[in-house]
PDB file of N, CA and C in Angstrom:
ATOM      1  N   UNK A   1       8.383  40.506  34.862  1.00  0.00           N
ATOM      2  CA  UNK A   1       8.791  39.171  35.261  1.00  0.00           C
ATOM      3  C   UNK A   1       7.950  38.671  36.438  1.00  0.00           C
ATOM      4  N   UNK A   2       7.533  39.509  37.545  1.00  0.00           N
ATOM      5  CA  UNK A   2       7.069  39.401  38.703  1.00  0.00           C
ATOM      6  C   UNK A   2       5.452  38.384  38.389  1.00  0.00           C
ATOM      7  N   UNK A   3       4.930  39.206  36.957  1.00  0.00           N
ATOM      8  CA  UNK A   3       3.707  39.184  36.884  1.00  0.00           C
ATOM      9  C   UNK A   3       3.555  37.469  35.448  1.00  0.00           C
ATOM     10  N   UNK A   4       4.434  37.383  35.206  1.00  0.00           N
ATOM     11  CA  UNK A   4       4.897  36.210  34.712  1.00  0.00           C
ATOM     12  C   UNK A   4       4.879  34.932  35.671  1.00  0.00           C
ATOM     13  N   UNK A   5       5.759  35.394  36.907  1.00  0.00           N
ATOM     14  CA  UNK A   5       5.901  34.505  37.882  1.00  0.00           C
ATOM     15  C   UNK A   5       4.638  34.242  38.869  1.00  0.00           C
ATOM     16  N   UNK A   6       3.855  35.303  38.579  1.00  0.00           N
ATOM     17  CA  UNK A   6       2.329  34.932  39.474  1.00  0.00           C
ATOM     18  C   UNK A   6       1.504  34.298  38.499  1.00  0.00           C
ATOM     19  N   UNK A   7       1.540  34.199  37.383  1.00  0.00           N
ATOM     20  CA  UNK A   7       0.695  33.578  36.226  1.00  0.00           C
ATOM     21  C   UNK A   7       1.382  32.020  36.694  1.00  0.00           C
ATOM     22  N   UNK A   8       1.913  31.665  35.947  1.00  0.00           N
ATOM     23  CA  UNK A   8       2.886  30.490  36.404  1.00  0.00           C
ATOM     24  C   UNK A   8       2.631  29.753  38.145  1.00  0.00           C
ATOM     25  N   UNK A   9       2.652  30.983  39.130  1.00  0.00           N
ATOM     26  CA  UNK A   9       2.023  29.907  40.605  1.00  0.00           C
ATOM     27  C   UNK A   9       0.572  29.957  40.424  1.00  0.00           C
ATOM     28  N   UNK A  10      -0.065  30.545  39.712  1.00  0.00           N
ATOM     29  CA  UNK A  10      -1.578  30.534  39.668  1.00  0.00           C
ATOM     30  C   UNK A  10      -1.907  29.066  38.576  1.00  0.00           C
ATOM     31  N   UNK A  11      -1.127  28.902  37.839  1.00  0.00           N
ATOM     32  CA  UNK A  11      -1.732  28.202  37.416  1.00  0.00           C
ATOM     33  C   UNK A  11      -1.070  26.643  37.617  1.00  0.00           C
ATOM     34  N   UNK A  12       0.102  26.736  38.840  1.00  0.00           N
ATOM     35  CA  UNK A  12       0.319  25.264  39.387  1.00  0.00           C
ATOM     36  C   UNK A  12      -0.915  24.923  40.384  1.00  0.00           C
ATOM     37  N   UNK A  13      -1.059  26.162  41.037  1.00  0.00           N
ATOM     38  CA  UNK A  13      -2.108  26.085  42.204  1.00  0.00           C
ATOM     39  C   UNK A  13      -3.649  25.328  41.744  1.00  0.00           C
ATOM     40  N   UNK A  14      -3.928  25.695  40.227  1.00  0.00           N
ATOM     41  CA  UNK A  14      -4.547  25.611  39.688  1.00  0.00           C
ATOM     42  C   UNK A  14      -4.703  23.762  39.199  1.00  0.00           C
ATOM     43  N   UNK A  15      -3.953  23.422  38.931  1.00  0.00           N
ATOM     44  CA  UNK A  15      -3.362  21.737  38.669  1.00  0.00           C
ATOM     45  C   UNK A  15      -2.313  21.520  37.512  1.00  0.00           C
ATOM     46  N   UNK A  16      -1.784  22.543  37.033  1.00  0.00           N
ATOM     47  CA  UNK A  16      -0.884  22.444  35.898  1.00  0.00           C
ATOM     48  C   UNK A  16       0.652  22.170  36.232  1.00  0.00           C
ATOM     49  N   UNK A  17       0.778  21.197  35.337  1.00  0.00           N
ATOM     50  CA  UNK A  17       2.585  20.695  35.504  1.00  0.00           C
ATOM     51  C   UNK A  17       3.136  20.817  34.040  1.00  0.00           C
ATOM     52  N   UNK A  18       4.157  21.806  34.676  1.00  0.00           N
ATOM     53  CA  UNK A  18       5.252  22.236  33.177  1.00  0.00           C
ATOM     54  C   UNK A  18       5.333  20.930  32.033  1.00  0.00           C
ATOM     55  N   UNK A  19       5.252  21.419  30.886  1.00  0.00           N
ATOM     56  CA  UNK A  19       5.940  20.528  29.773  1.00  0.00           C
ATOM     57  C   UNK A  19       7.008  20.396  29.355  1.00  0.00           C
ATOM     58  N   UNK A  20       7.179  22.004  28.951  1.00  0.00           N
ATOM     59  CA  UNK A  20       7.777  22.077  28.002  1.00  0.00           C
ATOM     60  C   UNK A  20       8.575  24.149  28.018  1.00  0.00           C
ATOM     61  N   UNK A  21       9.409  24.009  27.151  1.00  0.00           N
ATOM     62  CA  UNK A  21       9.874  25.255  27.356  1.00  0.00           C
ATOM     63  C   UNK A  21      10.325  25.487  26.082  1.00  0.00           C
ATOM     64  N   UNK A  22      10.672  26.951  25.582  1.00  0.00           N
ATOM     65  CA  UNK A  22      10.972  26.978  24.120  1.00  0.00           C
ATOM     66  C   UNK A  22      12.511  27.116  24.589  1.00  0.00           C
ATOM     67  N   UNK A  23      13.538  27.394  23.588  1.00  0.00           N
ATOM     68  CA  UNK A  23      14.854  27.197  23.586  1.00  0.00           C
ATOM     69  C   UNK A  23      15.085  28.627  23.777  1.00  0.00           C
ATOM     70  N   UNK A  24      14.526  29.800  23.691  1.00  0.00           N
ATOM     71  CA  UNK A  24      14.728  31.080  24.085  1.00  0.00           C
ATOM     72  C   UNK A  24      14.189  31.036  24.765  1.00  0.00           C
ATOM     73  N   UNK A  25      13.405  30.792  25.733  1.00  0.00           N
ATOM     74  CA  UNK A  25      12.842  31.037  26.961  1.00  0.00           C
ATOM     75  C   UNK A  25      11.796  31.748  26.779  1.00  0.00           C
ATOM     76  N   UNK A  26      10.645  32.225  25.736  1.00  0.00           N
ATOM     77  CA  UNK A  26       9.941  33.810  25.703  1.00  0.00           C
ATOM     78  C   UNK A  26       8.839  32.662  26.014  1.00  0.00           C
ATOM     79  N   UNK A  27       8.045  30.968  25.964  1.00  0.00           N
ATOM     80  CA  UNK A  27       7.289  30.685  25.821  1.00  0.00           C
ATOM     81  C   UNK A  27       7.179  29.141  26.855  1.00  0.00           C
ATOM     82  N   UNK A  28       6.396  29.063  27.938  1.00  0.00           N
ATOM     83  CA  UNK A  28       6.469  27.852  28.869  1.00  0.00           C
ATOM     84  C   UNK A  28       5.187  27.238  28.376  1.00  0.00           C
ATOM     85  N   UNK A  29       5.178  25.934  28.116  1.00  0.00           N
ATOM     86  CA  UNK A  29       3.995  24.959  28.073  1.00  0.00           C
ATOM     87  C   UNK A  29       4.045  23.983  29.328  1.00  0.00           C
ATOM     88  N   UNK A  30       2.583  24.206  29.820  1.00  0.00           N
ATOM     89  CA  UNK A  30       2.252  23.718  30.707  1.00  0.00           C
ATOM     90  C   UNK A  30       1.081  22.501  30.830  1.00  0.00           C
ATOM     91  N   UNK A  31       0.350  21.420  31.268  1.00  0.00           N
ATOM     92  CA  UNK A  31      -0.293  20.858  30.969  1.00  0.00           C
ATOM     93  C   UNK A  31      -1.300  20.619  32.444  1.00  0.00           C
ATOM     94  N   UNK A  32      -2.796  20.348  32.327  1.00  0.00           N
ATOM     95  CA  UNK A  32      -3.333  19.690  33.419  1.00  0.00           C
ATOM     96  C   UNK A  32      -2.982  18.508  34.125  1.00  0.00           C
ATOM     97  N   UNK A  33      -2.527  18.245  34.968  1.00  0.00           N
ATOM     98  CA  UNK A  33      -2.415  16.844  35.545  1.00  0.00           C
ATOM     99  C   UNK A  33      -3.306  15.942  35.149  1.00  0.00           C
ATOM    100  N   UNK A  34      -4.242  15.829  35.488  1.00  0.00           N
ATOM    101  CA  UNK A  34      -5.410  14.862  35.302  1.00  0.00           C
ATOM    102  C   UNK A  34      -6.281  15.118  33.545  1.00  0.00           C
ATOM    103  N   UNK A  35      -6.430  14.527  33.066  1.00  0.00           N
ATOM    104  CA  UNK A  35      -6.853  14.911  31.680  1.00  0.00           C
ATOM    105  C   UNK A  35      -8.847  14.576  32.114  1.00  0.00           C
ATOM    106  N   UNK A  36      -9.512  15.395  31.039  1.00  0.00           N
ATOM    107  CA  UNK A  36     -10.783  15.942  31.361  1.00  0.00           C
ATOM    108  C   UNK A  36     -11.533  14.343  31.252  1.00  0.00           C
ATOM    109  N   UNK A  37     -12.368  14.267  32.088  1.00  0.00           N
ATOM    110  CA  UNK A  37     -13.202  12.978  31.778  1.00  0.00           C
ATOM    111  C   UNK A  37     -14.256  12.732  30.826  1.00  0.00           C
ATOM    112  N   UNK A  38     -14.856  13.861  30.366  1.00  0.00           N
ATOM    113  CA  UNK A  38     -15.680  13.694  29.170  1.00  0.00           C
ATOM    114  C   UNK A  38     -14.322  13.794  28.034  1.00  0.00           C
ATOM    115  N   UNK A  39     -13.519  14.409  27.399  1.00  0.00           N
ATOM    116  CA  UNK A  39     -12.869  14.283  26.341  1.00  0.00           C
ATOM    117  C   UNK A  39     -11.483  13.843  26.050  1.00  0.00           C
ATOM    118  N   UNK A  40     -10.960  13.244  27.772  1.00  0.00           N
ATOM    119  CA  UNK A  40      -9.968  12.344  27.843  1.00  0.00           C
ATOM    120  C   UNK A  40      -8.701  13.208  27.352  1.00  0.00           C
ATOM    121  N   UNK A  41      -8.605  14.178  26.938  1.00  0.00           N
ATOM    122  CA  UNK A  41      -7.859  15.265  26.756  1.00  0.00           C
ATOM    123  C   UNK A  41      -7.500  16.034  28.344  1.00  0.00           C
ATOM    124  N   UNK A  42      -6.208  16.332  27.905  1.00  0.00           N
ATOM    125  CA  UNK A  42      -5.468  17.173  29.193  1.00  0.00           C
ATOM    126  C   UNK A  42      -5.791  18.925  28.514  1.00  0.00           C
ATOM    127  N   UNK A  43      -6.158  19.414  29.834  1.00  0.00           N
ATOM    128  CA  UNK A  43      -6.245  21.398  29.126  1.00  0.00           C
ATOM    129  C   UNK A  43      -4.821  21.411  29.018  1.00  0.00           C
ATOM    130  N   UNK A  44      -4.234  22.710  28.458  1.00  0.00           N
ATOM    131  CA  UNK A  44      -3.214  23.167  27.788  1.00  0.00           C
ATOM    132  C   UNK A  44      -2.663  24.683  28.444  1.00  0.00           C
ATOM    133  N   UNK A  45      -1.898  25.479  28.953  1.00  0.00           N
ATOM    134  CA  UNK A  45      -2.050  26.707  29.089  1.00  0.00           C
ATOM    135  C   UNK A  45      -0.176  26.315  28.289  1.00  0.00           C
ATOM    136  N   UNK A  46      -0.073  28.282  28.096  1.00  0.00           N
ATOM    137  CA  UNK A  46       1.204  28.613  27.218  1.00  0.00           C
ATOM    138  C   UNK A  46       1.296  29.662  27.990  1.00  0.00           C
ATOM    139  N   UNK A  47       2.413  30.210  28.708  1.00  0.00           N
ATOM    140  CA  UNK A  47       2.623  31.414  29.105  1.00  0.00           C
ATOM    141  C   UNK A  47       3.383  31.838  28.287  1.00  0.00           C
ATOM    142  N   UNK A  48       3.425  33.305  27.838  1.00  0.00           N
ATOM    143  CA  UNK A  48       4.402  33.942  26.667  1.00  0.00           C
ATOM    144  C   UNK A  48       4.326  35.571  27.751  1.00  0.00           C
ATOM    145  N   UNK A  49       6.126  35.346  27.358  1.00  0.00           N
ATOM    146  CA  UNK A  49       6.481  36.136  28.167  1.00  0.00           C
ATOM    147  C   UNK A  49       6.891  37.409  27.165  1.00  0.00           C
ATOM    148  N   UNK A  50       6.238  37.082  25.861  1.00  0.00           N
ATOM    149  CA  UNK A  50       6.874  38.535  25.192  1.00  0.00           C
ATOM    150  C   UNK A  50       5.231  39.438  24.826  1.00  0.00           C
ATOM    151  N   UNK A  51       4.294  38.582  25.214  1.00  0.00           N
ATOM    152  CA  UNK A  51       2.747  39.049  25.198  1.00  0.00           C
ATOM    153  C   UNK A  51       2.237  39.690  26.649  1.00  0.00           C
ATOM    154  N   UNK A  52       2.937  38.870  27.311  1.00  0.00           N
ATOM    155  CA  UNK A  52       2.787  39.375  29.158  1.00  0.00           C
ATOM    156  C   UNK A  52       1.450  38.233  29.400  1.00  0.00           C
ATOM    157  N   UNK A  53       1.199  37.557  29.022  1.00  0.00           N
ATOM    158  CA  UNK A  53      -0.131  36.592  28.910  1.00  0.00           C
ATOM    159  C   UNK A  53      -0.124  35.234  29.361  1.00  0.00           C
ATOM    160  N   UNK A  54      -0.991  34.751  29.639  1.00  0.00           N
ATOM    161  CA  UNK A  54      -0.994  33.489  29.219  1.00  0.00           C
ATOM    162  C   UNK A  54      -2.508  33.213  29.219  1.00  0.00           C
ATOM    163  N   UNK A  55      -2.157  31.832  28.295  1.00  0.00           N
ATOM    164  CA  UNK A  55      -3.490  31.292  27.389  1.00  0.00           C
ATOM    165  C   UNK A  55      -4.162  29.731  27.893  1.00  0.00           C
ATOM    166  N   UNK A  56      -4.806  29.560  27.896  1.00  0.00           N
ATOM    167  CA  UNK A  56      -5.804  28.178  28.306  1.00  0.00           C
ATOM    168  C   UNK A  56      -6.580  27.523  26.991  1.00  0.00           C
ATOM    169  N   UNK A  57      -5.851  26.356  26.774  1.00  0.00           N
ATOM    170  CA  UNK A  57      -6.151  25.925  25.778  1.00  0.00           C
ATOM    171  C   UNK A  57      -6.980  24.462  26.103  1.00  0.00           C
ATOM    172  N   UNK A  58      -8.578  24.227  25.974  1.00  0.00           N
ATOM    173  CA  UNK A  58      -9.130  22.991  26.202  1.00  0.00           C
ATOM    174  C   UNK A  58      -9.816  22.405  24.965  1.00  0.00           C
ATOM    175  N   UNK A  59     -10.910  21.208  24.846  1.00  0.00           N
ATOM    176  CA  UNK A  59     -11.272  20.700  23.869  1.00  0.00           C
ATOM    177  C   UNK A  59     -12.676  20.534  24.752  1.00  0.00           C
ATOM    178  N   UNK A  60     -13.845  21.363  23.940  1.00  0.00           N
ATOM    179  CA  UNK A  60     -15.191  21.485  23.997  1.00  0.00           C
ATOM    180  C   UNK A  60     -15.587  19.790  23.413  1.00  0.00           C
ATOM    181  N   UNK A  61     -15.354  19.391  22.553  1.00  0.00           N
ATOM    182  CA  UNK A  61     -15.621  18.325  21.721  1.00  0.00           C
ATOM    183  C   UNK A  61     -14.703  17.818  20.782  1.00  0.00           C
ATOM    184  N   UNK A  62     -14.868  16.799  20.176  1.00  0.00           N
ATOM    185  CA  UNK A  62     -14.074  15.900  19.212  1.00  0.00           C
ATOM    186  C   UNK A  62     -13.722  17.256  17.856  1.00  0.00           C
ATOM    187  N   UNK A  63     -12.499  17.556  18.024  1.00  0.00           N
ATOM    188  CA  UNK A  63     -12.008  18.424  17.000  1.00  0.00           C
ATOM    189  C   UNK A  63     -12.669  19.634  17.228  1.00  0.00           C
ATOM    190  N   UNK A  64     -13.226  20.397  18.298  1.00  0.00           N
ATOM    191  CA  UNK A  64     -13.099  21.869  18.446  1.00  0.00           C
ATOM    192  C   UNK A  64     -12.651  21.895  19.855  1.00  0.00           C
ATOM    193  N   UNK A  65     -11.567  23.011  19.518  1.00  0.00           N
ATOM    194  CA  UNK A  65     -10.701  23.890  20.633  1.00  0.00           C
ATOM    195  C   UNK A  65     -11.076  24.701  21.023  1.00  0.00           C
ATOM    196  N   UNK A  66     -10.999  24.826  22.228  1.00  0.00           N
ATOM    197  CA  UNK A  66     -11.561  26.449  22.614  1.00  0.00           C
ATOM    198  C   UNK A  66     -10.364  27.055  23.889  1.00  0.00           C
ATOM    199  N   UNK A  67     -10.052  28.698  23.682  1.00  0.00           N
ATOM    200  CA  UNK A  67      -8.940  29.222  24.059  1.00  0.00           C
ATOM    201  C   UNK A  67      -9.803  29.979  25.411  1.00  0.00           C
ATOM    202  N   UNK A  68      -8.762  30.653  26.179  1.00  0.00           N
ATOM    203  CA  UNK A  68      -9.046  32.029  27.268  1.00  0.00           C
ATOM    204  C   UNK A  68      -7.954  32.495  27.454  1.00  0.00           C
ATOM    205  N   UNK A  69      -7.578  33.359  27.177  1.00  0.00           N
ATOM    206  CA  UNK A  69      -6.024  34.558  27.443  1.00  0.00           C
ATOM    207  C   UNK A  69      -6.608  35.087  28.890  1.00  0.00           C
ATOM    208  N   UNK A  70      -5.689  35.413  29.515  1.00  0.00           N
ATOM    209  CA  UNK A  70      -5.542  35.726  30.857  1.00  0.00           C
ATOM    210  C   UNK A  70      -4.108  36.846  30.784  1.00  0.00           C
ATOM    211  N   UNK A  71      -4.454  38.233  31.419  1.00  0.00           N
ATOM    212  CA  UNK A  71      -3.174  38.954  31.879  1.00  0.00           C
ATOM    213  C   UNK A  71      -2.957  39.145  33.002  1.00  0.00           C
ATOM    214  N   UNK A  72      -3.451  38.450  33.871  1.00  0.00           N
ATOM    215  CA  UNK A  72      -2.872  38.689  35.736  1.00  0.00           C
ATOM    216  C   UNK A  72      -3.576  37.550  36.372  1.00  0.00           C
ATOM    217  N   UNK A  73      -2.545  36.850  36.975  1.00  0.00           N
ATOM    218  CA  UNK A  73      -2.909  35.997  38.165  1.00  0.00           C
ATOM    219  C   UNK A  73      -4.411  35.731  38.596  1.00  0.00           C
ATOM    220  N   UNK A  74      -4.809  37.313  39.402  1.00  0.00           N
ATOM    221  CA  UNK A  74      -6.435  36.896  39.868  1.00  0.00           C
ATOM    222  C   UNK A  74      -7.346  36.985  38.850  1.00  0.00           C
ATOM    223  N   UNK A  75      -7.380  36.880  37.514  1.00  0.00           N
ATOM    224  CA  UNK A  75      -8.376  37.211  36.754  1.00  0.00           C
ATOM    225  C   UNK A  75      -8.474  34.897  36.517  1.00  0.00           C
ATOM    226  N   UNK A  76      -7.017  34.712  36.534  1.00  0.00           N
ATOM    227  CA  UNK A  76      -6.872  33.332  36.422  1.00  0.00           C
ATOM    228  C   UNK A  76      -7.228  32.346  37.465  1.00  0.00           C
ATOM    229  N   UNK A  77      -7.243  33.027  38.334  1.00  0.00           N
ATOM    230  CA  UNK A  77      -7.778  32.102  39.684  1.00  0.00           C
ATOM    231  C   UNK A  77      -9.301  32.370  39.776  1.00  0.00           C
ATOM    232  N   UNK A  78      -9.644  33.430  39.292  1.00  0.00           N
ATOM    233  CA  UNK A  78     -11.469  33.464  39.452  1.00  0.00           C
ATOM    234  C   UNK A  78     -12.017  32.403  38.340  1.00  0.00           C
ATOM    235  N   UNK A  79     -11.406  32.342  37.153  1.00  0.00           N
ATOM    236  CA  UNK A  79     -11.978  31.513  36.394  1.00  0.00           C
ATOM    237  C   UNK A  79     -11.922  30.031  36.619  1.00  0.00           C
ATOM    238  N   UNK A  80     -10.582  29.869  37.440  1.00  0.00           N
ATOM    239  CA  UNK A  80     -10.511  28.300  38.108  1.00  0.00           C
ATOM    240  C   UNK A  80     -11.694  28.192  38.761  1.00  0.00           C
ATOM    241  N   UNK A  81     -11.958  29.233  39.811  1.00  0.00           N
ATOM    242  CA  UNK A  81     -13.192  28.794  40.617  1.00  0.00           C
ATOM    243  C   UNK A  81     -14.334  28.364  39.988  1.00  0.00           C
ATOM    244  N   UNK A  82     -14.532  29.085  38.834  1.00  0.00           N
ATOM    245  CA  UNK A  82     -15.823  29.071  38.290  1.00  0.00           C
ATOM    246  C   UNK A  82     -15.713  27.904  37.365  1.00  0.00           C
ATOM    247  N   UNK A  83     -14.538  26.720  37.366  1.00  0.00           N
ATOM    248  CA  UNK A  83     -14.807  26.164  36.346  1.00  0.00           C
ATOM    249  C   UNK A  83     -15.671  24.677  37.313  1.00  0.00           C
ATOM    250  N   UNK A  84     -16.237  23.710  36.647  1.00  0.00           N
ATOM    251  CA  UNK A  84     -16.819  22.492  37.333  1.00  0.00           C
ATOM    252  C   UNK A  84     -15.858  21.481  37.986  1.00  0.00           C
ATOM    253  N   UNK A  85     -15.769  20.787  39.295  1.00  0.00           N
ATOM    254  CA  UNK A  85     -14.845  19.996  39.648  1.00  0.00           C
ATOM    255  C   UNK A  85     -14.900  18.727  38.909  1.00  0.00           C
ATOM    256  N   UNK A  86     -13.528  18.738  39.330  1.00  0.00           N
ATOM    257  CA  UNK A  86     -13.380  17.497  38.615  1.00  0.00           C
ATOM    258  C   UNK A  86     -13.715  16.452  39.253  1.00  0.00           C
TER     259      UNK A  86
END
């Protein structure tokens, strides 16, 4: 749970605001605040709490998706760094 709950502040810290939640609780959707300026699309992350994970879901281009699974907090905050500002 602990490591659930650091995924989740890593990735508010990060710019993400909750969506959504499943009705059992095993799955949180979360969204970027600001949506990307080349594809006007918001990134996506899903934390699933029965995988121990969570996932980053963006749009490279018009109709391709592209994913990144993450299992701990700092592996998720290094990749924030490394991504381009907005």
């Amino acid at each position: 749970m602990e490591k659930l709950q650091a995924l989740q502040a890593a990735a508010r810290q990060g710019g993400f605001i909750q969506v959504e939640e499943s009705g059992e609780g095993t799955v949180l959707w979360l969204r970027k605040e600001k949506a990307d300026a080349a594809t006007k699309t918001h990134k996506r992350i899903c934390i699933d709490s029965l995988s121990n994970s969570l996932t980053v879901y963006w749009m490279t281009a018009p109709g391709k998706i592209d994913s990144k699974t993450f299992r701990n907090a700092p592996s998720l905050q290094e990749w924030f760094a490394l991504q381009p500002a907005e």
